[in-house]
C-alpha atoms as a PDB file:
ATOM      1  CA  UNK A   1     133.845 133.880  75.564  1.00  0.00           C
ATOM      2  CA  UNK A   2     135.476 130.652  75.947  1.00  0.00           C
ATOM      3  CA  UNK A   3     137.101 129.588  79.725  1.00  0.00           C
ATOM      4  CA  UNK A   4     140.154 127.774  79.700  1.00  0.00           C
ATOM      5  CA  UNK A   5     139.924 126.091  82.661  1.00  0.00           C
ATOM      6  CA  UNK A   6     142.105 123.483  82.393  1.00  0.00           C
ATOM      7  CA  UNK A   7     145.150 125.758  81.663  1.00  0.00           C
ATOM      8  CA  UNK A   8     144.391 128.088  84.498  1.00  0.00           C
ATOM      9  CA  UNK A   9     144.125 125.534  86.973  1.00  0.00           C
ATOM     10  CA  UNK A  10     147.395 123.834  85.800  1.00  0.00           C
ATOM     11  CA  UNK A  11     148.845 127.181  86.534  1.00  0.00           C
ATOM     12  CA  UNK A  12     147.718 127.696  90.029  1.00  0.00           C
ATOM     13  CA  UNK A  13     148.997 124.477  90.602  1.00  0.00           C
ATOM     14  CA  UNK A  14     152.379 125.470  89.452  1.00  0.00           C
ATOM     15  CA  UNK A  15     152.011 128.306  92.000  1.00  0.00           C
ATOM     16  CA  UNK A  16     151.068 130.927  89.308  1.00  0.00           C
ATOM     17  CA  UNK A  17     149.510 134.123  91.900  1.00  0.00           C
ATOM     18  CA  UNK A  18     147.488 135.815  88.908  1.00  0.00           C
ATOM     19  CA  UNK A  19     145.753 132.379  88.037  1.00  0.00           C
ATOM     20  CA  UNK A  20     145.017 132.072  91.747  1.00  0.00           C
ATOM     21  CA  UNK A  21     143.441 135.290  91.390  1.00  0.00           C
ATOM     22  CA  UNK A  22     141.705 134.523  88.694  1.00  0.00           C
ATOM     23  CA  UNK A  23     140.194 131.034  89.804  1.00  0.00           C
ATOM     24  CA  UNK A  24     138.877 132.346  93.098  1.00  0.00           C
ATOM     25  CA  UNK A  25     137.390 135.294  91.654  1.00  0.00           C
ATOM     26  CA  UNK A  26     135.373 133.047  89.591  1.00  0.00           C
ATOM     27  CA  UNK A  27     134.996 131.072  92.549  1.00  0.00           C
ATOM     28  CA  UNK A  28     133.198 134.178  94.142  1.00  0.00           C
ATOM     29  CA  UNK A  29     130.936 135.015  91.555  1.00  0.00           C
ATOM     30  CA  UNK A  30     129.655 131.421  91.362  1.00  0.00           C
ATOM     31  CA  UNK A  31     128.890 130.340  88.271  1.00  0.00           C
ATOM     32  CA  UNK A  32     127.396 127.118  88.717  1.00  0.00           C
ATOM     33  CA  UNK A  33     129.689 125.183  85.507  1.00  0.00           C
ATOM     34  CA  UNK A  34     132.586 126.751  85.914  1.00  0.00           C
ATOM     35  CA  UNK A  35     132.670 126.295  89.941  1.00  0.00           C
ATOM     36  CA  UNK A  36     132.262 122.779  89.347  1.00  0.00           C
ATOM     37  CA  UNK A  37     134.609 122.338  86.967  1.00  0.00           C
ATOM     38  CA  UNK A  38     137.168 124.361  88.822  1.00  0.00           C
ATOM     39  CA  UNK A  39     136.563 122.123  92.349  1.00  0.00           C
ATOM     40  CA  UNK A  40     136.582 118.807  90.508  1.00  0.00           C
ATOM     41  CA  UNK A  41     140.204 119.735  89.188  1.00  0.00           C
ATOM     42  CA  UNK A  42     141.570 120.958  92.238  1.00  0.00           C
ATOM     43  CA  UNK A  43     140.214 118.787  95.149  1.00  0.00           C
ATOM     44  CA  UNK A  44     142.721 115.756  94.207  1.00  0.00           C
ATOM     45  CA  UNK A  45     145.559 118.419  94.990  1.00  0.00           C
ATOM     46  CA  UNK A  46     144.176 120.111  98.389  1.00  0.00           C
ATOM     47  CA  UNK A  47     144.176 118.353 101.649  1.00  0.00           C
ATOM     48  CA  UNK A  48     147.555 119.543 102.587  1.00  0.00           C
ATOM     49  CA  UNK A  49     147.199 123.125 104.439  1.00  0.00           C
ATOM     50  CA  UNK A  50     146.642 123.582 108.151  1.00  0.00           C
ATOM     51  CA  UNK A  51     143.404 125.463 107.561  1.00  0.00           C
ATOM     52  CA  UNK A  52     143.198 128.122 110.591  1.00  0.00           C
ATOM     53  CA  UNK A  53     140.372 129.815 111.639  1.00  0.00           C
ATOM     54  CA  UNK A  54     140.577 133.467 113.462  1.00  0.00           C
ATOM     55  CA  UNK A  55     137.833 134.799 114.874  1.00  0.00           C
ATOM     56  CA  UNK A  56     136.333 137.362 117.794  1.00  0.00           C
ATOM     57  CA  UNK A  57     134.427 140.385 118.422  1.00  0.00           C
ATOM     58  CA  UNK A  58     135.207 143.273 116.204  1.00  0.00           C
ATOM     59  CA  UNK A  59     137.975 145.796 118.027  1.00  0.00           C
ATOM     60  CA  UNK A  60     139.779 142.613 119.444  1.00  0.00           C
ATOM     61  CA  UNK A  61     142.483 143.064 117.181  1.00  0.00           C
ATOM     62  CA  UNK A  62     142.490 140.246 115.173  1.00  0.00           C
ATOM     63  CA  UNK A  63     143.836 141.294 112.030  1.00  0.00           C
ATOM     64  CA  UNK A  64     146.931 142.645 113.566  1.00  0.00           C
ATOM     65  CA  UNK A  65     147.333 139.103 115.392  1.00  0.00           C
ATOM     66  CA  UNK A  66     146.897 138.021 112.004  1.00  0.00           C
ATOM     67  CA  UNK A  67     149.659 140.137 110.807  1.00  0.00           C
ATOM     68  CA  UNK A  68     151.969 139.079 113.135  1.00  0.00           C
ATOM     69  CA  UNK A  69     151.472 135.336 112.782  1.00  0.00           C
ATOM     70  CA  UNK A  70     151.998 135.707 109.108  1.00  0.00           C
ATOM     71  CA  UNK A  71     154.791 137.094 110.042  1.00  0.00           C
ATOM     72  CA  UNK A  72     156.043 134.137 112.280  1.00  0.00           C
ATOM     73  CA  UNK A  73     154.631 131.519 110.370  1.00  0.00           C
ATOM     74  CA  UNK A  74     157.185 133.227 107.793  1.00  0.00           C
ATOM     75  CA  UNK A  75     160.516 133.319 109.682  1.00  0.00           C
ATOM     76  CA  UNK A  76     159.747 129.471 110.154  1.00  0.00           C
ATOM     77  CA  UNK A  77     159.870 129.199 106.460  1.00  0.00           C
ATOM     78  CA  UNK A  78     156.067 128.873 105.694  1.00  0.00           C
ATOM     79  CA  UNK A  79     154.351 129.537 102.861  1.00  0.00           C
ATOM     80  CA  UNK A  80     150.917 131.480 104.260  1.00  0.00           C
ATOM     81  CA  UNK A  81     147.345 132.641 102.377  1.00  0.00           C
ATOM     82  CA  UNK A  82     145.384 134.902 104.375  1.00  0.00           C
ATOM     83  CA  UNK A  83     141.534 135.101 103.486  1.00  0.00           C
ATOM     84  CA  UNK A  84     139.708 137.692 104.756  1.00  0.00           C
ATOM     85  CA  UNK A  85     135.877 137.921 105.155  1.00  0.00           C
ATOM     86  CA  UNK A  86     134.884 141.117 105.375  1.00  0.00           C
ATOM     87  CA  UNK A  87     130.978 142.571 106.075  1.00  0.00           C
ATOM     88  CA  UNK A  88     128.996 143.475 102.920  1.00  0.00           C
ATOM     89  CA  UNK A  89     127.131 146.546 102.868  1.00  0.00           C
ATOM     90  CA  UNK A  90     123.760 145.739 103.078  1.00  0.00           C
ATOM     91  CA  UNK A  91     123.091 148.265 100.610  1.00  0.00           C
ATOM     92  CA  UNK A  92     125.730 148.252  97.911  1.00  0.00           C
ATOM     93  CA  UNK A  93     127.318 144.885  98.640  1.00  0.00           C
ATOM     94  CA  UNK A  94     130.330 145.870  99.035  1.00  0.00           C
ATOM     95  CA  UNK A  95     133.185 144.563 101.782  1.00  0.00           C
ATOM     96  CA  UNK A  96     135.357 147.590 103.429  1.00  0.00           C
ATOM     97  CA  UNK A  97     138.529 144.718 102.916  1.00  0.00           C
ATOM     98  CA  UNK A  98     140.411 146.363 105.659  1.00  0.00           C
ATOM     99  CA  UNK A  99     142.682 143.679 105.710  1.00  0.00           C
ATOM    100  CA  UNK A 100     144.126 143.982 102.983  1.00  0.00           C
ATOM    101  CA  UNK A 101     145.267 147.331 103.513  1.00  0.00           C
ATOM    102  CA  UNK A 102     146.469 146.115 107.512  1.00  0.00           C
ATOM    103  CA  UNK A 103     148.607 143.512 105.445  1.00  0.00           C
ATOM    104  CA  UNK A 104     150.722 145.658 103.582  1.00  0.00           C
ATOM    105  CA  UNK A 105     153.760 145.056 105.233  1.00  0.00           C
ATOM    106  CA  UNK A 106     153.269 141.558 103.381  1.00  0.00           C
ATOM    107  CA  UNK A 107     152.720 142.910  99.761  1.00  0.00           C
ATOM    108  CA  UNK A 108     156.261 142.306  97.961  1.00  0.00           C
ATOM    109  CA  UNK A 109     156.537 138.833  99.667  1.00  0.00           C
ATOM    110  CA  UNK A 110     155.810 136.369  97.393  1.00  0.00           C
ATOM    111  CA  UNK A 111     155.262 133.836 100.111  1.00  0.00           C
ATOM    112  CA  UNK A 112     152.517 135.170 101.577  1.00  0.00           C
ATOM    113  CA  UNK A 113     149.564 135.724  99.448  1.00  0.00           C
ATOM    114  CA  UNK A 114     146.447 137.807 101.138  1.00  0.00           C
ATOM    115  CA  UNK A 115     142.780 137.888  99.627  1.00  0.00           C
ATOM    116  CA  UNK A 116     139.885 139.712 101.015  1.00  0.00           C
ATOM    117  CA  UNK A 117     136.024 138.093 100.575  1.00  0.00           C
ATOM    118  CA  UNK A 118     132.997 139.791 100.892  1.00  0.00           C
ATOM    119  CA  UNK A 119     130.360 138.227 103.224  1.00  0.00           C
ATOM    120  CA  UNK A 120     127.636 139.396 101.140  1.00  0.00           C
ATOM    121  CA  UNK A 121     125.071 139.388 103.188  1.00  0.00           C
ATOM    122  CA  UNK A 122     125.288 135.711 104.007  1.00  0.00           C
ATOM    123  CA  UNK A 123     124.162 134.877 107.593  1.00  0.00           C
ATOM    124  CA  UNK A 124     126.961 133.540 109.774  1.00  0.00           C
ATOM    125  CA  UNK A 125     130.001 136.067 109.004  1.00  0.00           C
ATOM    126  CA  UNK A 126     131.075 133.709 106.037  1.00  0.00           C
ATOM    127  CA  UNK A 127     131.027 134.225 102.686  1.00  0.00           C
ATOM    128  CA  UNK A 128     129.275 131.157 101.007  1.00  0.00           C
ATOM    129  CA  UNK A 129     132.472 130.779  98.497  1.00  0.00           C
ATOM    130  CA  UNK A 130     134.593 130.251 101.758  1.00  0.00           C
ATOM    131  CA  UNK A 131     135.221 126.498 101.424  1.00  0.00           C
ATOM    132  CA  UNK A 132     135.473 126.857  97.531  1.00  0.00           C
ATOM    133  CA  UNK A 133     138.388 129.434  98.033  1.00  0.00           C
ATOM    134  CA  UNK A 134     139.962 127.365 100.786  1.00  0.00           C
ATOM    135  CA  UNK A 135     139.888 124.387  98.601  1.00  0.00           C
ATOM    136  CA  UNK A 136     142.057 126.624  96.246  1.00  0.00           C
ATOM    137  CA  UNK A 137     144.477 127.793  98.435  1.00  0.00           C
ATOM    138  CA  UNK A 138     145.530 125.089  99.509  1.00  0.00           C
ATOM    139  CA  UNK A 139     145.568 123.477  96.287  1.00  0.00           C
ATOM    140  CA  UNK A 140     147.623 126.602  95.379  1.00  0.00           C
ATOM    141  CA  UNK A 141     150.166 124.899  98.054  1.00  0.00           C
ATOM    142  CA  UNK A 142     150.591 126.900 101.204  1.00  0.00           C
ATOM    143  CA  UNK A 143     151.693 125.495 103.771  1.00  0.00           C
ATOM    144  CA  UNK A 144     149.200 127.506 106.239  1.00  0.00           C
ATOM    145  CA  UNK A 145     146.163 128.943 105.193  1.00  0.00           C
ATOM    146  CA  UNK A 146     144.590 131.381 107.815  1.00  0.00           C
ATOM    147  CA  UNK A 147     140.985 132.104 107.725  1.00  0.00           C
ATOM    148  CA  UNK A 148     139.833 135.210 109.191  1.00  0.00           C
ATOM    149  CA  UNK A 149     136.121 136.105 109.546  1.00  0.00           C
ATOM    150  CA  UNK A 150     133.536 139.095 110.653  1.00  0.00           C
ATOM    151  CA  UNK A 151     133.598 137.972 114.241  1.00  0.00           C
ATOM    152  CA  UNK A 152     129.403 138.902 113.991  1.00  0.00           C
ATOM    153  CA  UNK A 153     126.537 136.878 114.655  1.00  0.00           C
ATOM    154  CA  UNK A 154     127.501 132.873 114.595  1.00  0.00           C
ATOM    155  CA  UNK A 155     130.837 133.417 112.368  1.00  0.00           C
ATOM    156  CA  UNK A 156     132.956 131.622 115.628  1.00  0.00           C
ATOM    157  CA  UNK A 157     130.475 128.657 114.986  1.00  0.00           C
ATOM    158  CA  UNK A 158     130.447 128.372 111.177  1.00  0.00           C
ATOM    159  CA  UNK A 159     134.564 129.093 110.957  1.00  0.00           C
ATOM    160  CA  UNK A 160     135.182 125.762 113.099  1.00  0.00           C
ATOM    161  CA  UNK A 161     133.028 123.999 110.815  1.00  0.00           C
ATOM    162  CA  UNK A 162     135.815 124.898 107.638  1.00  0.00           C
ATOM    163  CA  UNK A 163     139.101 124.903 109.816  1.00  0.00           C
ATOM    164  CA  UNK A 164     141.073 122.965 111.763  1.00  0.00           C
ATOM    165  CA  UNK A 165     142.311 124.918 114.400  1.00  0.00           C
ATOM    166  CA  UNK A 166     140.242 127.549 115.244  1.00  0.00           C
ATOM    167  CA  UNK A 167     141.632 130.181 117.424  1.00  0.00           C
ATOM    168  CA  UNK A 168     138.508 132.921 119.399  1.00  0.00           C
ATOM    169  CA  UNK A 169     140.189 135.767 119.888  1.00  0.00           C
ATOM    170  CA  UNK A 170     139.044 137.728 123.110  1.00  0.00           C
ATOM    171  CA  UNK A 171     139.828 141.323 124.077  1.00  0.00           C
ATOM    172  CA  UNK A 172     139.862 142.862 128.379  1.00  0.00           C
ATOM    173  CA  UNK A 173     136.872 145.228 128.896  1.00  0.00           C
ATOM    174  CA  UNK A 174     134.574 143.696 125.822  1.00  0.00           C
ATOM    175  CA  UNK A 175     132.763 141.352 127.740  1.00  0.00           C
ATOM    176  CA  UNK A 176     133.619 138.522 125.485  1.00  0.00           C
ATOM    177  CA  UNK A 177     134.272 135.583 127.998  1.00  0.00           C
ATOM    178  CA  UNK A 178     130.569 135.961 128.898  1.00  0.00           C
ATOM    179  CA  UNK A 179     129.287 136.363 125.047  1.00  0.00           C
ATOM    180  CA  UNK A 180     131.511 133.035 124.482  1.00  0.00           C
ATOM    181  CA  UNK A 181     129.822 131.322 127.205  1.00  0.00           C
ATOM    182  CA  UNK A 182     126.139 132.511 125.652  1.00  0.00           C
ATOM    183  CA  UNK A 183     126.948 131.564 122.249  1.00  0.00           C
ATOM    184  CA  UNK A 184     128.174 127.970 122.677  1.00  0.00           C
ATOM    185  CA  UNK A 185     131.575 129.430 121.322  1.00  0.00           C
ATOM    186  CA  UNK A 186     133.567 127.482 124.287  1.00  0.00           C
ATOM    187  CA  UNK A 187     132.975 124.375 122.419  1.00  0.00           C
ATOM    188  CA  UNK A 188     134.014 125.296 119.210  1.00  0.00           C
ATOM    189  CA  UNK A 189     137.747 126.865 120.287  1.00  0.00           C
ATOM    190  CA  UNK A 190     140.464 125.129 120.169  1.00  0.00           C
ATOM    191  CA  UNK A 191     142.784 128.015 121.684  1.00  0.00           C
ATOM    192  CA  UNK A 192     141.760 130.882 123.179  1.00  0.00           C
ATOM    193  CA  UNK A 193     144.020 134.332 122.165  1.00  0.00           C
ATOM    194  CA  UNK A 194     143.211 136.955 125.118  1.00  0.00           C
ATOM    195  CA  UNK A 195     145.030 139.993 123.078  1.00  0.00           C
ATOM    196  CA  UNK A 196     145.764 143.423 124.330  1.00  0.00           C
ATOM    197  CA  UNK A 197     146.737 141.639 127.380  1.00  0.00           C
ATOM    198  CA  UNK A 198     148.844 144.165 128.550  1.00  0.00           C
ATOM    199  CA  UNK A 199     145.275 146.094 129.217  1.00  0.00           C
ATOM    200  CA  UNK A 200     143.339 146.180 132.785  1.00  0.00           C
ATOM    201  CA  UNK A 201     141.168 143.509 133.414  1.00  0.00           C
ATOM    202  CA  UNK A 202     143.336 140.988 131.624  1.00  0.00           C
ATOM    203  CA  UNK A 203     143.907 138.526 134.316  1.00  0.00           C
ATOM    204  CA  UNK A 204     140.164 138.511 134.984  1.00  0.00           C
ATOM    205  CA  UNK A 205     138.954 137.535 131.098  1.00  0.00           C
ATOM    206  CA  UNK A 206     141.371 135.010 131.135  1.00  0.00           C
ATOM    207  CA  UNK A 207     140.152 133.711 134.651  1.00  0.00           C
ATOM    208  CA  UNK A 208     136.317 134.003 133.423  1.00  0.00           C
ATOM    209  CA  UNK A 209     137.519 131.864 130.354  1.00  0.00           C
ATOM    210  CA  UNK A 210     139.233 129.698 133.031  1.00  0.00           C
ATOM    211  CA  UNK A 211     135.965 129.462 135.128  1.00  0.00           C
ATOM    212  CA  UNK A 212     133.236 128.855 132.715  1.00  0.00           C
ATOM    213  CA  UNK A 213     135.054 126.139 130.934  1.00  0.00           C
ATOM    214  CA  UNK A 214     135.270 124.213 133.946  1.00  0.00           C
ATOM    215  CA  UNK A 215     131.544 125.147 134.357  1.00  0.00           C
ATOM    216  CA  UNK A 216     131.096 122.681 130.943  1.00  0.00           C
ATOM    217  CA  UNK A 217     131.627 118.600 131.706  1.00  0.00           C
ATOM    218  CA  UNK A 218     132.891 116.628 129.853  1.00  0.00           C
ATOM    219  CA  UNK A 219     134.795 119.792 127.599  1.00  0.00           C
ATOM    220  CA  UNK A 220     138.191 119.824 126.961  1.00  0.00           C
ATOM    221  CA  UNK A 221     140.197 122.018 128.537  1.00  0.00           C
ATOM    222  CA  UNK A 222     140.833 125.080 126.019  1.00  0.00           C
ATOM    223  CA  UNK A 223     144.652 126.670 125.918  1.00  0.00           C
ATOM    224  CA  UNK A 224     144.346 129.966 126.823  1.00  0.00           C
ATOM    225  CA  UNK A 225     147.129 132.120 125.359  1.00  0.00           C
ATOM    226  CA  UNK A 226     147.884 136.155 126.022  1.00  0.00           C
ATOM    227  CA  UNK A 227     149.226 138.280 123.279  1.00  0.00           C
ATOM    228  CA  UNK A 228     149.429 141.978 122.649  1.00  0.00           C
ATOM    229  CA  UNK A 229     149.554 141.834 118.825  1.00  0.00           C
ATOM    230  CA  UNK A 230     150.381 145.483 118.439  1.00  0.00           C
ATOM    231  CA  UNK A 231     153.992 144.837 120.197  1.00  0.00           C
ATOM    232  CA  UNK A 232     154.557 141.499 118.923  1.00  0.00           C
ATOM    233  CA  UNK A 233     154.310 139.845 122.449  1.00  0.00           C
ATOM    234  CA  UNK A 234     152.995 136.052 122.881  1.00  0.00           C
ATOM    235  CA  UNK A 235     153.021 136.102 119.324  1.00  0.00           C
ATOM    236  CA  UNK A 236     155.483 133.134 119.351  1.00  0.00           C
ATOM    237  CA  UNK A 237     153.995 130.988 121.967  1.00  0.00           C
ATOM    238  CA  UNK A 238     150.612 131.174 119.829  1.00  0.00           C
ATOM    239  CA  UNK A 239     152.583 130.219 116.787  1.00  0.00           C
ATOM    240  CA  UNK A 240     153.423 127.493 118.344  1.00  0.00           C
ATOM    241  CA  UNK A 241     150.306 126.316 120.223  1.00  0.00           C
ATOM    242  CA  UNK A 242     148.483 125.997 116.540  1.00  0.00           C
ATOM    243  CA  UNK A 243     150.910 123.844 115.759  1.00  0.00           C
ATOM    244  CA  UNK A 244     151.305 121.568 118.356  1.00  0.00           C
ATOM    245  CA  UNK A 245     147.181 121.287 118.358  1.00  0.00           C
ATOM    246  CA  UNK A 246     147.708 120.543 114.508  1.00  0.00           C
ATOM    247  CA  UNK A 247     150.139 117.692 115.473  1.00  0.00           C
ATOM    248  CA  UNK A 248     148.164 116.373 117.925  1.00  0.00           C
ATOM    249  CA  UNK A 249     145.049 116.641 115.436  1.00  0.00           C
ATOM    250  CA  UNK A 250     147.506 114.243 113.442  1.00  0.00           C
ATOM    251  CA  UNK A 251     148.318 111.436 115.874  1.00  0.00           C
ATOM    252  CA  UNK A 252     145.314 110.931 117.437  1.00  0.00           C
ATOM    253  CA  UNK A 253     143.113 110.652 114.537  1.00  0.00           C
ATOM    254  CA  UNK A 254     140.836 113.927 115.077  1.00  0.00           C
ATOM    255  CA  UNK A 255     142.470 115.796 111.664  1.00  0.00           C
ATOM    256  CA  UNK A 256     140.727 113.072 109.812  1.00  0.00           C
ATOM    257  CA  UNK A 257     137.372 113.108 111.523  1.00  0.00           C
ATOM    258  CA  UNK A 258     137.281 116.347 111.413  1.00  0.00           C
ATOM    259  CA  UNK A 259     137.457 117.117 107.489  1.00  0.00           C
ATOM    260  CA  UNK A 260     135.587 113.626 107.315  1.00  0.00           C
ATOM    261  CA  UNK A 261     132.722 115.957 108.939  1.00  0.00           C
ATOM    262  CA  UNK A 262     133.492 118.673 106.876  1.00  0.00           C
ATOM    263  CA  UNK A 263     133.261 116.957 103.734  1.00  0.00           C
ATOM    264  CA  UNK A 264     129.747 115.652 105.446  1.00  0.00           C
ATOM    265  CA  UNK A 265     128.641 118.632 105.833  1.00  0.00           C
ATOM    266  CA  UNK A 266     129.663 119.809 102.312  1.00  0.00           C
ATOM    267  CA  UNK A 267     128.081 117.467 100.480  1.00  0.00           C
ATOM    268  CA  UNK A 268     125.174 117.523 101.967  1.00  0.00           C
ATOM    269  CA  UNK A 269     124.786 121.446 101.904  1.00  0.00           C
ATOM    270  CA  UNK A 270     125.255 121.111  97.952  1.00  0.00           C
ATOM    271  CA  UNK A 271     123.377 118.192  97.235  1.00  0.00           C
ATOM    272  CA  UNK A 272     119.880 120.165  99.361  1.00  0.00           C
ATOM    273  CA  UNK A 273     121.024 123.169  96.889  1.00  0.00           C
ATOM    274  CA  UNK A 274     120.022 121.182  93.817  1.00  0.00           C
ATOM    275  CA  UNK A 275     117.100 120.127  95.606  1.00  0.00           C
ATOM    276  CA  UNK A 276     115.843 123.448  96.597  1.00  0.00           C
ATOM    277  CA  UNK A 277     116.664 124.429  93.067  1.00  0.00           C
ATOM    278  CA  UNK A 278     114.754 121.597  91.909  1.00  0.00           C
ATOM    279  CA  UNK A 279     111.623 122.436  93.852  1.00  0.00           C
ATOM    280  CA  UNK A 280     111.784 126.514  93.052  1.00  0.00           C
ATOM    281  CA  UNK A 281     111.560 124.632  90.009  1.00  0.00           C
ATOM    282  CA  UNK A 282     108.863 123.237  90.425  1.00  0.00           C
ATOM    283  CA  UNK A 283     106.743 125.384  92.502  1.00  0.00           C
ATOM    284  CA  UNK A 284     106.489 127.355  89.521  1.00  0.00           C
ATOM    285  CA  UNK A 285     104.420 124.906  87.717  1.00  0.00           C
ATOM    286  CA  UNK A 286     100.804 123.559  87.547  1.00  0.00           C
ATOM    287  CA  UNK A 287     101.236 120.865  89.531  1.00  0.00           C
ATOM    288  CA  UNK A 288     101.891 122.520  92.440  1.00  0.00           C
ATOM    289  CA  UNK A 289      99.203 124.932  91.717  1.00  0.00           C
ATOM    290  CA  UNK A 290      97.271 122.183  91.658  1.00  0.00           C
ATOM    291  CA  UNK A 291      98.257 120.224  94.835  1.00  0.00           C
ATOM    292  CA  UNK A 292      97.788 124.046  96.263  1.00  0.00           C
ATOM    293  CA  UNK A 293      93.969 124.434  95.314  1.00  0.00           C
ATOM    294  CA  UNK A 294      92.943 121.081  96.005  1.00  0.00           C
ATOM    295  CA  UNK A 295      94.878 121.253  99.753  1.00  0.00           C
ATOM    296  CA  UNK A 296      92.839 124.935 100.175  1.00  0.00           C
ATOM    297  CA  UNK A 297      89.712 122.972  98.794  1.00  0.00           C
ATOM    298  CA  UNK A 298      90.361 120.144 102.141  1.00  0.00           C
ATOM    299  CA  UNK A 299      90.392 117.528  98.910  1.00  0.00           C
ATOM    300  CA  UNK A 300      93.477 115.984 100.313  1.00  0.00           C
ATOM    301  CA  UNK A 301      95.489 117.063 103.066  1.00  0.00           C
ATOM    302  CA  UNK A 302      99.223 118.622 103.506  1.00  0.00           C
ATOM    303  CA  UNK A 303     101.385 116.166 104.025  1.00  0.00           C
ATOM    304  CA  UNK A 304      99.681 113.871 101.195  1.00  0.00           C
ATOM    305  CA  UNK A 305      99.814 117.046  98.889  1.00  0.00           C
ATOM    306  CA  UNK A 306     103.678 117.475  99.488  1.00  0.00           C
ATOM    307  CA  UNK A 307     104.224 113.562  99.202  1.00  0.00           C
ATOM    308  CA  UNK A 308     103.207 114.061  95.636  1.00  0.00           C
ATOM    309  CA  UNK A 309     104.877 116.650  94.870  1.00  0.00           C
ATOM    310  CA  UNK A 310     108.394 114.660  95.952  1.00  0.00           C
ATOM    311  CA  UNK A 311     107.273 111.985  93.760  1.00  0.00           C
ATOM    312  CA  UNK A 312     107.053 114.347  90.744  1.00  0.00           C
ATOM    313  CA  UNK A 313     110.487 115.654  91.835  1.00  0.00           C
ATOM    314  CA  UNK A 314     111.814 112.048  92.148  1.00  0.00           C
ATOM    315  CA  UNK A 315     110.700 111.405  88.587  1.00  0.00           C
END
């Protein structure tokens, strides 16, 4: 069956939903020509989006944050995509997509546009479409696109790598000022959300917060902002804070370093995917069978044996 590419990415661009739809579900099933074809069209119009990342320990309440700053971002006039990672079954690979169901409230406005992801099973709380399908959404032209991951393993580290604001979203009671602290997530954050605030112990995760950043030279000190999501409280003055980190992102030169490293990063993950493929490749033929026996025979050694085998790859 022939893909029209071309016309479905001319409609996304003239803000068509179901070719959105359509674009990043082929985006999610990968398939290597059409994923190619599909980024190459769209990266010239992307670039514009505040991408922001949300992330945290499950139970901190972080899709109903999301919720409400959907919300906000749409009294301001905003046009917002939500994408949601959910966690794959290891099993039957399939995501719960809980959020899409917690943004409901959103459904009949056509100015905010929400998409669950599965993680499948990729290490790091991402799925590994994630910059593929932000690349589309903002192409798609929202004004905000909100990121919203697993909050397991090293998601906090691998969301700041794709967005750029990236808001850690802490809960009282959880412990998670001391897991931030362990996992090297105080120098990813660029705000800090303590939510349920209005719970006991809130004054002392936001002063642990407080006390291990100053713990850290040389770091930044991180805005720490308290919300309690579920009654729209501080909801407004964390609207806000994204923003004014966004402009400052702007006028001091950081937005452009920062994708500058993300594209870095990028290109570099794809280009040691064809290599990889390349040597799967070619660790399925007689020359590295070869190079194998005579290595086991002590006829040359390791390293020479895998020099050789880059050559062959090289030619």
């Amino acid at each position: 069956m022939s893909v029209d590419v071309a016309g479905l990415t001319g409609r996304l661009l003239d803000g068509d939903r179901r070719a959105l739809a359509r674009v990043l579900s082929w985006l999610e099933d990968g398939a290597e020509p059409l994923v190619r074809d599909v980024v190459a069209r769209l990266h010239r119009a992307s670039g514009h989006a505040h991408l922001v990342g949300m992330t945290g320990s499950p139970g901190v309440g972080k899709s109903t944050l999301s919720s409400q700053l959907v919300t906000e971002w749409r009294a301001r006039g905003r046009q917002v995509a939500v994408l949601a990672v959910d966690p794959s079954s290891p099993f039957s690979g399939g995501a719960l997509l809980g959020d899409r169901v917690r943004m409901q409230e959103h459904a009949l406005d056509p100015g905010v546009y929400v998409r669950s992801m599965a993680s499948r099973g990729h290490l790091g709380g991402l799925a590994w479409a994630t910059p593929q399908a932000l690349l589309a959404l903002d192409a798609a032209g929202f004004d905000v696109v909100l990121l919203e991951t697993v909050g397991v393993g090293q998601a906090e580290v691998e969301v700041a790598s794709v967005a750029d604001t990236t808001v850690v979203t802490v809960a009282p009671g959880m412990g998670d000022a001391v897991q931030a602290a362990k996992a090297g997530i105080l120098e990813i954050a660029d705000l800090f959300c303590v939510n349920k605030a209005d719970r006991d112990g809130a004054d002392r995760t936001v002063r642990e917060l407080s006390d291990m950043q100053r713990l850290l030279p040389g770091l930044p000190e991180i805005p720490i902002h308290r919300t309690v999501a579920a009654k729209g409280e501080g909801i407004v003055e964390l609207a806000d804070a994204i923003g004014e980190h966004r402009d400052a992102l702007h006028e001091d030169g950081r937005l452009t370093e920062r994708r500058r490293s993300r594209a870095r990063m990028q290109v570099r993950e794809l280009a040691l995917g064809v290599v990889r493929e390349r040597f799967a490749a070619a660790a399925g033929g007689t020359l590295f069978d070869e190079l194998i026996d005579r290595v086991e025979r002590r006829e040359v050694d390791p390293y020479t044996a895998a020099d050789r085998l880059v050559e062959a790859l090289e030619g």
